[in-house]
N, C-alpha and C. Protein backbone atom coordinates (compact mmCIF):
# COMPACT_ATOMS: atom_id res chain seq x y z
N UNK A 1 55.91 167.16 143.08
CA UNK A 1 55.95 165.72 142.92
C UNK A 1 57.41 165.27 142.90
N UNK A 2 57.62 164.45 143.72
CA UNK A 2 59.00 163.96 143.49
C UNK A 2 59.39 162.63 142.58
N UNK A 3 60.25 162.57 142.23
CA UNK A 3 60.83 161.32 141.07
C UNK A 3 60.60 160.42 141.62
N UNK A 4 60.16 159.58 142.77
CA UNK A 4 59.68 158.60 143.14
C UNK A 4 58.47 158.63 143.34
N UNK A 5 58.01 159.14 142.88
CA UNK A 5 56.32 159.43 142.52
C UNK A 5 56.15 158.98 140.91
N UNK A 6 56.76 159.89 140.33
CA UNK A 6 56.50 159.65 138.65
C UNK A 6 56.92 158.29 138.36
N UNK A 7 55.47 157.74 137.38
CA UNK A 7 55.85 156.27 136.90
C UNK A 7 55.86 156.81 135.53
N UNK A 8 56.59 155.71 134.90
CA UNK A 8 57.49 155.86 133.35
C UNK A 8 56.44 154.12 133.01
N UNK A 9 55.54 154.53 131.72
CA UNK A 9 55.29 153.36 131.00
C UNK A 9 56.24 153.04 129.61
N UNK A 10 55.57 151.52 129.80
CA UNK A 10 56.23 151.81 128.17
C UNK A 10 55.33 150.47 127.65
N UNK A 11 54.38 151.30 126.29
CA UNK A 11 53.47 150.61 126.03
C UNK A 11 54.54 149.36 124.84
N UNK A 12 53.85 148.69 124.49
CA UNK A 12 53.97 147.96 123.25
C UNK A 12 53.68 148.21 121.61
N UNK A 13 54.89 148.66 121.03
CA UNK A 13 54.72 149.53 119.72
C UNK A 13 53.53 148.41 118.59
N UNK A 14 52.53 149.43 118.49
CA UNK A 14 51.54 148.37 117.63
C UNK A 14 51.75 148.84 115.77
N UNK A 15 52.43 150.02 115.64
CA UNK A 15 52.70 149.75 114.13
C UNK A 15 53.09 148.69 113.31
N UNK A 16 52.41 148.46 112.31
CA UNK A 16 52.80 146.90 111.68
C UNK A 16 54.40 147.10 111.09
N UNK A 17 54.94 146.14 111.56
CA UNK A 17 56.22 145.77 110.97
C UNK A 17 57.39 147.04 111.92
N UNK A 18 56.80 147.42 112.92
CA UNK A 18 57.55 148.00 114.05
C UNK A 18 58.50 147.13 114.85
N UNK A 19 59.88 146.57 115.47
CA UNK A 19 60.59 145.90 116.01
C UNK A 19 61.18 146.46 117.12
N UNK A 20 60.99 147.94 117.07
CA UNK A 20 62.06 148.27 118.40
C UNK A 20 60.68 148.70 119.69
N UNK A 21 61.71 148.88 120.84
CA UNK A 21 60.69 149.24 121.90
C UNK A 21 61.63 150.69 122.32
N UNK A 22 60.58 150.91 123.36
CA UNK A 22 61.29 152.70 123.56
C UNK A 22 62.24 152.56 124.38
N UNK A 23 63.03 151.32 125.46
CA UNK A 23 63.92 151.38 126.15
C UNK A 23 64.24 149.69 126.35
N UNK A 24 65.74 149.66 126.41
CA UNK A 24 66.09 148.95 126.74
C UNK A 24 66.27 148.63 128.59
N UNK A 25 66.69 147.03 128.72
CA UNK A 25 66.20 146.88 130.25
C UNK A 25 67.46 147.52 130.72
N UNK A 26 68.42 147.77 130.59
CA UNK A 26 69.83 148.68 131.01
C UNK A 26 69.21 150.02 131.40
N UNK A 27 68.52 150.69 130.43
CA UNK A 27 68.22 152.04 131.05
C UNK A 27 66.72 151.97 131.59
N UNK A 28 66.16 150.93 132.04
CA UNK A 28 65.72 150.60 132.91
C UNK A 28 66.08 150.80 134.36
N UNK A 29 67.07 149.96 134.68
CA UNK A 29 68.44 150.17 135.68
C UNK A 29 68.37 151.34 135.74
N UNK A 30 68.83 152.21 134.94
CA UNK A 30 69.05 153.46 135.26
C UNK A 30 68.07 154.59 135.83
N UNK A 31 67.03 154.20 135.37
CA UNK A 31 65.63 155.32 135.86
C UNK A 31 65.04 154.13 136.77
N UNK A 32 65.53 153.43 137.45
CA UNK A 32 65.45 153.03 138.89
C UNK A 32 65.94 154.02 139.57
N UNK A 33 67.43 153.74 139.40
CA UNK A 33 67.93 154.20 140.46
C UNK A 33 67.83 155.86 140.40
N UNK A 34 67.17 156.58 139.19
CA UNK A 34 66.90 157.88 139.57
C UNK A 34 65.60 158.15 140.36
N UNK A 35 65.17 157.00 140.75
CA UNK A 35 63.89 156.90 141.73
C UNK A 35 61.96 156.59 140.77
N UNK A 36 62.09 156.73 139.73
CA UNK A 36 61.33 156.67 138.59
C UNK A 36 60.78 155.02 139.08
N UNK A 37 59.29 154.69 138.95
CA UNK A 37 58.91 153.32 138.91
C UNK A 37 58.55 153.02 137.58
N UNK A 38 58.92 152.02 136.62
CA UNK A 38 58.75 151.69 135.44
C UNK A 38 57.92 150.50 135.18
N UNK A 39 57.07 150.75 134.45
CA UNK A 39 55.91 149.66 133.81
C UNK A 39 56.07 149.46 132.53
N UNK A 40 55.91 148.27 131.94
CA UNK A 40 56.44 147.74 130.67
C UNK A 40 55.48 146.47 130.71
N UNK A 41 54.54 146.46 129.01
CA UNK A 41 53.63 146.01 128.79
C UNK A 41 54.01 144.41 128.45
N UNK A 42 53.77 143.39 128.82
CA UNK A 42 53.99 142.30 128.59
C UNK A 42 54.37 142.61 126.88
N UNK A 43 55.12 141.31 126.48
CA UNK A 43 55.69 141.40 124.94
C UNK A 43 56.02 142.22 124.52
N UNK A 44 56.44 143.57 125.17
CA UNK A 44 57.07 145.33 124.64
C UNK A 44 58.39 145.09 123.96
N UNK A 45 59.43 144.05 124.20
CA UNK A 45 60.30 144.14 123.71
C UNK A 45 60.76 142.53 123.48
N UNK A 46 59.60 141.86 123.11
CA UNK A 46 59.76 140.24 122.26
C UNK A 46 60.44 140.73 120.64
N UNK A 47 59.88 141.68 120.10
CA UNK A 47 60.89 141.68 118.40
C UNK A 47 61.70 142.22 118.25
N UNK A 48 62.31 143.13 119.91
CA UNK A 48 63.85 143.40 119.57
C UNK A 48 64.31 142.31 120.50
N UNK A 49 63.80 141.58 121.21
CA UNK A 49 64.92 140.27 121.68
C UNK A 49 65.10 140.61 123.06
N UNK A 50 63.92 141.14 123.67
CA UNK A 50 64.14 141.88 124.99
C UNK A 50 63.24 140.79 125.87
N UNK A 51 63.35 140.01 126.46
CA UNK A 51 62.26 139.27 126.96
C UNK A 51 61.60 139.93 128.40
N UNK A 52 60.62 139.46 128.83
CA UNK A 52 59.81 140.17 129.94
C UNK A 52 60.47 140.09 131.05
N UNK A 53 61.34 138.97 131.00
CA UNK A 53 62.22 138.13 132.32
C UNK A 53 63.05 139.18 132.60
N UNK A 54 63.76 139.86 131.35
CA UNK A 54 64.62 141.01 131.32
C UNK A 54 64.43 141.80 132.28
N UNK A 55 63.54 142.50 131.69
CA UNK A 55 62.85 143.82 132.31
C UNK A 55 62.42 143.65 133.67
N UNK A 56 62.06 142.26 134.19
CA UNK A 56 61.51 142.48 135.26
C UNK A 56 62.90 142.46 136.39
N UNK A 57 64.11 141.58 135.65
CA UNK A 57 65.01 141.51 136.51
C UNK A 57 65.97 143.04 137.08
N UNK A 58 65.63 143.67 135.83
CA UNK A 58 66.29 145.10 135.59
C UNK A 58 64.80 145.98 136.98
N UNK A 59 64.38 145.74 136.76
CA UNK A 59 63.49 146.39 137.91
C UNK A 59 61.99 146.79 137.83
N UNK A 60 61.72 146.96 136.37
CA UNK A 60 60.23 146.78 135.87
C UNK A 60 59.48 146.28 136.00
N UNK A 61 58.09 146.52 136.36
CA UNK A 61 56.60 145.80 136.99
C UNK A 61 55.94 145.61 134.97
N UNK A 62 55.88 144.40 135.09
CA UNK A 62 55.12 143.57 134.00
C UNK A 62 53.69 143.84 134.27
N UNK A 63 53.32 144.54 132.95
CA UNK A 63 51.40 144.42 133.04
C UNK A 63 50.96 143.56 131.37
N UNK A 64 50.13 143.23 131.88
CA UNK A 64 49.35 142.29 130.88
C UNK A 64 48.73 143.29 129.53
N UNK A 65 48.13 144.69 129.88
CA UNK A 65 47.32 144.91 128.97
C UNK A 65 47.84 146.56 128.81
N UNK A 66 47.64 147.14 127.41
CA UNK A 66 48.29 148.51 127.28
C UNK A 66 47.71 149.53 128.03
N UNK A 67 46.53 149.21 128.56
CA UNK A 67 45.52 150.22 129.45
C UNK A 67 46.05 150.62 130.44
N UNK A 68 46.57 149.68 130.99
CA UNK A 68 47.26 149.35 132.71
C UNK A 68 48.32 150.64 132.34
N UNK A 69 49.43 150.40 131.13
CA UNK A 69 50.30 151.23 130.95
C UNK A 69 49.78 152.79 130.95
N UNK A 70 49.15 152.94 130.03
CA UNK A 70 48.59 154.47 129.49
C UNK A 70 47.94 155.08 131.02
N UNK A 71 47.09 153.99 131.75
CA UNK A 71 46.22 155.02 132.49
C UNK A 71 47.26 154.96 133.57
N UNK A 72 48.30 154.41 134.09
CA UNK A 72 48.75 154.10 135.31
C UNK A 72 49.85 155.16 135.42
N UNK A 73 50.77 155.65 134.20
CA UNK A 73 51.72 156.64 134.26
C UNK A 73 51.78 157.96 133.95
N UNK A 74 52.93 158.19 134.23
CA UNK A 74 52.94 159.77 134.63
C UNK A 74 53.57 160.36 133.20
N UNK A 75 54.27 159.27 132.69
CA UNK A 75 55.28 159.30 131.03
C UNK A 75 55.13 158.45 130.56
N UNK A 76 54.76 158.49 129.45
CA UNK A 76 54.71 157.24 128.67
C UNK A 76 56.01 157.52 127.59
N UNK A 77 56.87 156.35 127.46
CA UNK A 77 57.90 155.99 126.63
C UNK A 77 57.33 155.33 125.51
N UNK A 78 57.62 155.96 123.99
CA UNK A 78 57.11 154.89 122.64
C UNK A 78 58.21 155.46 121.56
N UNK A 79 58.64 154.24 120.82
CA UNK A 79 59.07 154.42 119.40
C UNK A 79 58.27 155.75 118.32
N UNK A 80 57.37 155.45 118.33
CA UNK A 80 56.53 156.23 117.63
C UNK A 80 55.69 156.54 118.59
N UNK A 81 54.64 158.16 117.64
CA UNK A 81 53.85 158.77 118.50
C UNK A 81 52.43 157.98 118.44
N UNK A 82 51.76 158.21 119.59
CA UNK A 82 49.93 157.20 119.91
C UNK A 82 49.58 157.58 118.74
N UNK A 83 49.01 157.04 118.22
CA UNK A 83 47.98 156.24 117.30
C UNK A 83 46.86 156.56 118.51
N UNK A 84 46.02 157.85 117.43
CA UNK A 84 44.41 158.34 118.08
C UNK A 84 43.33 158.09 117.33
């Protein structure tokens, strides 16, 4: 499989009173250009001040719902570990 194959999610941290997300839109940028496609869950990074506009400008495909994230990638990126 090559790195432009593997997609990188990144769900939306649901622990209560959680604020950070697993990446900022800068290293976003960066696992672009290592060929990586990145998905990032609508509102993933509204309580650290990251808006969606961000991410999408940095190169990230916006999904509406955490499902889209989990079932669609190859890595999932989180603050904390899933909640099973």
């Amino acid at each position: 499989m090559r790195d432009s194959d593997m997609k990188i999610g990144i769900p939306k941290e649901i622990h209560d009173g959680e604020k950070r997300v697993a990446t900022t839109p800068e290293v976003i940028g960066h696992l672009k250009k290592l060929g990586f496609e990145v998905t990032v869950e609508a509102g993933a990074g509204d309580l650290a001040h990251f808006s969606d506009a961000v991410y999408k400008e940095a190169g990230a495909t916006i999904v509406n719902d955490a499902k889209s994230v989990w079932n669609d990638s190859n890595i999932i990126l989180k603050v904390r570990g899933p909640d099973l």
